[in-house]
Protein backbone atom coordinates (compact mmCIF):
# COMPACT_ATOMS: atom_id res chain seq x y z
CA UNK A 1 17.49 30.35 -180.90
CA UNK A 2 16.47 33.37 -179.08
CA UNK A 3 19.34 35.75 -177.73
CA UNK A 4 18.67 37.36 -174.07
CA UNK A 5 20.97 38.64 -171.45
CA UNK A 6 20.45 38.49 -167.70
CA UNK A 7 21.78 40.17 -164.34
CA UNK A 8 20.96 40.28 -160.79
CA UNK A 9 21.62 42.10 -157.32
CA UNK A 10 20.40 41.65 -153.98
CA UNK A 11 20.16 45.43 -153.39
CA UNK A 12 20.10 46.31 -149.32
CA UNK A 13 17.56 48.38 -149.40
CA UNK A 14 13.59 48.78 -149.98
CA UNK A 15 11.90 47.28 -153.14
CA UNK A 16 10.37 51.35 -153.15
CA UNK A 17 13.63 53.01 -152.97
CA UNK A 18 15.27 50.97 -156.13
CA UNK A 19 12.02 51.36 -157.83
CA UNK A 20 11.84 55.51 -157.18
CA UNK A 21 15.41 55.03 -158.76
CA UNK A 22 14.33 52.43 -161.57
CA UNK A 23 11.94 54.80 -162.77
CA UNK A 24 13.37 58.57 -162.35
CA UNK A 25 14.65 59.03 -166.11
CA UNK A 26 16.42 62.59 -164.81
CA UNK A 27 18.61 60.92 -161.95
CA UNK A 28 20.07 57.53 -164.70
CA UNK A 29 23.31 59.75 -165.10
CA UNK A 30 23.73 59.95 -161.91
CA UNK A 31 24.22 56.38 -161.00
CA UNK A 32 23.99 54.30 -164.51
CA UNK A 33 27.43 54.56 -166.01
CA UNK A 34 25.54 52.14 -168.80
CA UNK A 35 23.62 54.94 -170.05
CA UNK A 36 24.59 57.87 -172.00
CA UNK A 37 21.26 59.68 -172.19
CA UNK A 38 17.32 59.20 -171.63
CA UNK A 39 14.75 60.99 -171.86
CA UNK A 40 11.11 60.90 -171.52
CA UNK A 41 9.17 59.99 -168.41
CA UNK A 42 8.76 56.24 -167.24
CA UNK A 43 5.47 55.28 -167.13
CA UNK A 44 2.94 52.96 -168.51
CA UNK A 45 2.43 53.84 -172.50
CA UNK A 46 4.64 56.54 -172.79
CA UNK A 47 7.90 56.36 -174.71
CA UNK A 48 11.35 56.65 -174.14
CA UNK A 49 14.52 57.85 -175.86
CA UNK A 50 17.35 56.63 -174.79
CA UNK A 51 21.26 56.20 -175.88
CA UNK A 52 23.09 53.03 -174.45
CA UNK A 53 27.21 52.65 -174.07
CA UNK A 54 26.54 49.48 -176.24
CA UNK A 55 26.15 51.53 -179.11
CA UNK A 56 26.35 55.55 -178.67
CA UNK A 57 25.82 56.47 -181.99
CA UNK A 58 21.73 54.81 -181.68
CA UNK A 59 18.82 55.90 -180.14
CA UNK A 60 16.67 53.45 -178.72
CA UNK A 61 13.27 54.34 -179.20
CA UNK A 62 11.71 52.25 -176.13
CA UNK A 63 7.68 51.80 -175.30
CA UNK A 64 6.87 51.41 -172.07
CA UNK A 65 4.60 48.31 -171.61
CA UNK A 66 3.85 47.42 -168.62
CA UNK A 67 4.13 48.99 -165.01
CA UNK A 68 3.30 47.08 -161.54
CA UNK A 69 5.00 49.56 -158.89
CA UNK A 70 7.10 48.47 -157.14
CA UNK A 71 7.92 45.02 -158.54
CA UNK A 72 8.02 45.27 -162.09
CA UNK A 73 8.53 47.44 -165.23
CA UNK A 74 8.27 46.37 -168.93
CA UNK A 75 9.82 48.14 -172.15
CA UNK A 76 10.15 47.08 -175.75
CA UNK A 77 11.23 48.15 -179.07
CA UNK A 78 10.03 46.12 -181.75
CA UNK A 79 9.88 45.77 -185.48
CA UNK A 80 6.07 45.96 -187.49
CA UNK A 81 4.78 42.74 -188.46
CA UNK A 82 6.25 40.77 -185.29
CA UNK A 83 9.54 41.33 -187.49
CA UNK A 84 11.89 41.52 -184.36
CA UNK A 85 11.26 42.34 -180.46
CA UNK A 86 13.58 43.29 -177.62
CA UNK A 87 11.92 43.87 -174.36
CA UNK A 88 13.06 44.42 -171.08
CA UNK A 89 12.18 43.36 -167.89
CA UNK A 90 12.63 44.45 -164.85
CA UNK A 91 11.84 42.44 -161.46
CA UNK A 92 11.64 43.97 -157.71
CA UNK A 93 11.43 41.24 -155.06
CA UNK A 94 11.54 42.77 -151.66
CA UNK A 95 12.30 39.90 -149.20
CA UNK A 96 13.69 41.22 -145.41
CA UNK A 97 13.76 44.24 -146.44
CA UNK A 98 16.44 44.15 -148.92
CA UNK A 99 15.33 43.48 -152.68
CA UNK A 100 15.86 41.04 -155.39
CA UNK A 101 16.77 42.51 -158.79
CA UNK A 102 16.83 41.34 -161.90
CA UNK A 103 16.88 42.72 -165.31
CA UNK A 104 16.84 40.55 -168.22
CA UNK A 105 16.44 41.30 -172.18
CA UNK A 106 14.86 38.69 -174.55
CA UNK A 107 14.95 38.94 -178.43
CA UNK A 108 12.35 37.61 -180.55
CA UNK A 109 10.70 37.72 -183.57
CA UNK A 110 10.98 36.42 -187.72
CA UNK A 111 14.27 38.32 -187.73
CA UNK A 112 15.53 37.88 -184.65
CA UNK A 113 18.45 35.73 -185.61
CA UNK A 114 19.91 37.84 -188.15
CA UNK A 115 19.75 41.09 -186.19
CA UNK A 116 20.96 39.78 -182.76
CA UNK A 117 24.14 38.84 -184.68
CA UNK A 118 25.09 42.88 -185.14
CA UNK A 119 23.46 42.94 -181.29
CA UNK A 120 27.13 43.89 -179.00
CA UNK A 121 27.50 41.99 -176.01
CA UNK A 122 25.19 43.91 -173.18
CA UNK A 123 26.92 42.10 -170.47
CA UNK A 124 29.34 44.87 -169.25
CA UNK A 125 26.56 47.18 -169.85
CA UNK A 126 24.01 45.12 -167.66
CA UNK A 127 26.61 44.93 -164.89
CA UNK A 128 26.99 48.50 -165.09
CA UNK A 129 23.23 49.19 -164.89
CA UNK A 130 23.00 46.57 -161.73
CA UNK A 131 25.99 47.61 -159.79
CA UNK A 132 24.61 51.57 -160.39
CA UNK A 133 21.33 51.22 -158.96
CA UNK A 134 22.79 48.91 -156.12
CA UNK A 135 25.37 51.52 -154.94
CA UNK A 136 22.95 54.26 -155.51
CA UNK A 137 19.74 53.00 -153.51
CA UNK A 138 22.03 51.54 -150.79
CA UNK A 139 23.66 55.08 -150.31
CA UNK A 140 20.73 57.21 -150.90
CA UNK A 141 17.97 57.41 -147.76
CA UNK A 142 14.75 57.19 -148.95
C-alpha cells in the first residue's frame, strides 16, 4: 500500500503570485515555518537541499522534475534501481482570481513499505507549508 500525504488552500490571490513564492528558495524562511533550510535554485533539473521540521537532523537531497509555471512543480528523491520514490507535487489552479493549491507526496517503489514505516507523520508539516504560503501571498502585493 503506498503512503502519501495531501493538503490544500484556496489562496486569495493570483496563481503567479503563490507560484513567485512556490519557487523563491531564499524567501521559504520567511513564510514556511515547515522548513528549516533550502538551498539551491528551483527550477527544472537542478537540485535542491533542503532540511524539513519532520526530521532536522536530514537533508533531503530533492531533484527537480518537472516545471509548468504557474500551475505545477515536480520534485523527487528516489532510491537506484526503482528501490523507493517520494515525489512531490505541487498544483496551481487559478479560478476567479484566487488559486487552488494543493501539495501532495506519494511514496513508491520495491521498498516503499518498509521505509515509509520510519517516514514521521508530514501532516503538521504540510499544514504548516499551506497555511505559510496562504498568509504570505495574500499579504504580499505582487
Amino acid at each position: 500500500m503506498a503512503k502519501g500525504y495531501h493538503v490544500s488552500r484556496r489562496i486569495d490571490a493570483p496563481a503567479e503570485r503563490v507560484w513567485g513564492l512556490l519557487t523563491d528558495a531564499s524567501s521559504y524562511r520567511d513564510w514556511n515555518r515547515a522548513v528549516v533550510s533550502i538551498e539551491g535554485t528551483i527550477a527544472l533539473g537542478n537540485t535542491i537541499s533542503l532540511v524539513s521540521i519532520v526530521n532536522p537532523k536530514r537533508v533531503f537531497t530533492l531533484k527537480v522534475t518537472d516545471v509548468a509555471r504557474p500551475n505545477r512543480l515536480v520534485w523527487s528523491d528516489n532510491m537506484p534501481l526503482g528501490l523507493f520514490n517520494g515525489e512531490r507535487t505541487y498544483r496551481l489552479d487559478e479560478r476567479d482570481g484566487a488559486t487552488e493549491f494543493s501539495m501532495s507526496e506519494q511514496f513508491s517503489g520495491l521498498l516503499s513499505g518498509l521505509i515509509t514505516r520510519a517516514i514521521p507523520d508530514m501532516t503538521d508539516s504540510f499544514n504548516l507549508f499551506a497555511d505559510g504560503l496562504k498568509s504570505a501571498a495574500e499579504v504580499n502585493p505582487a
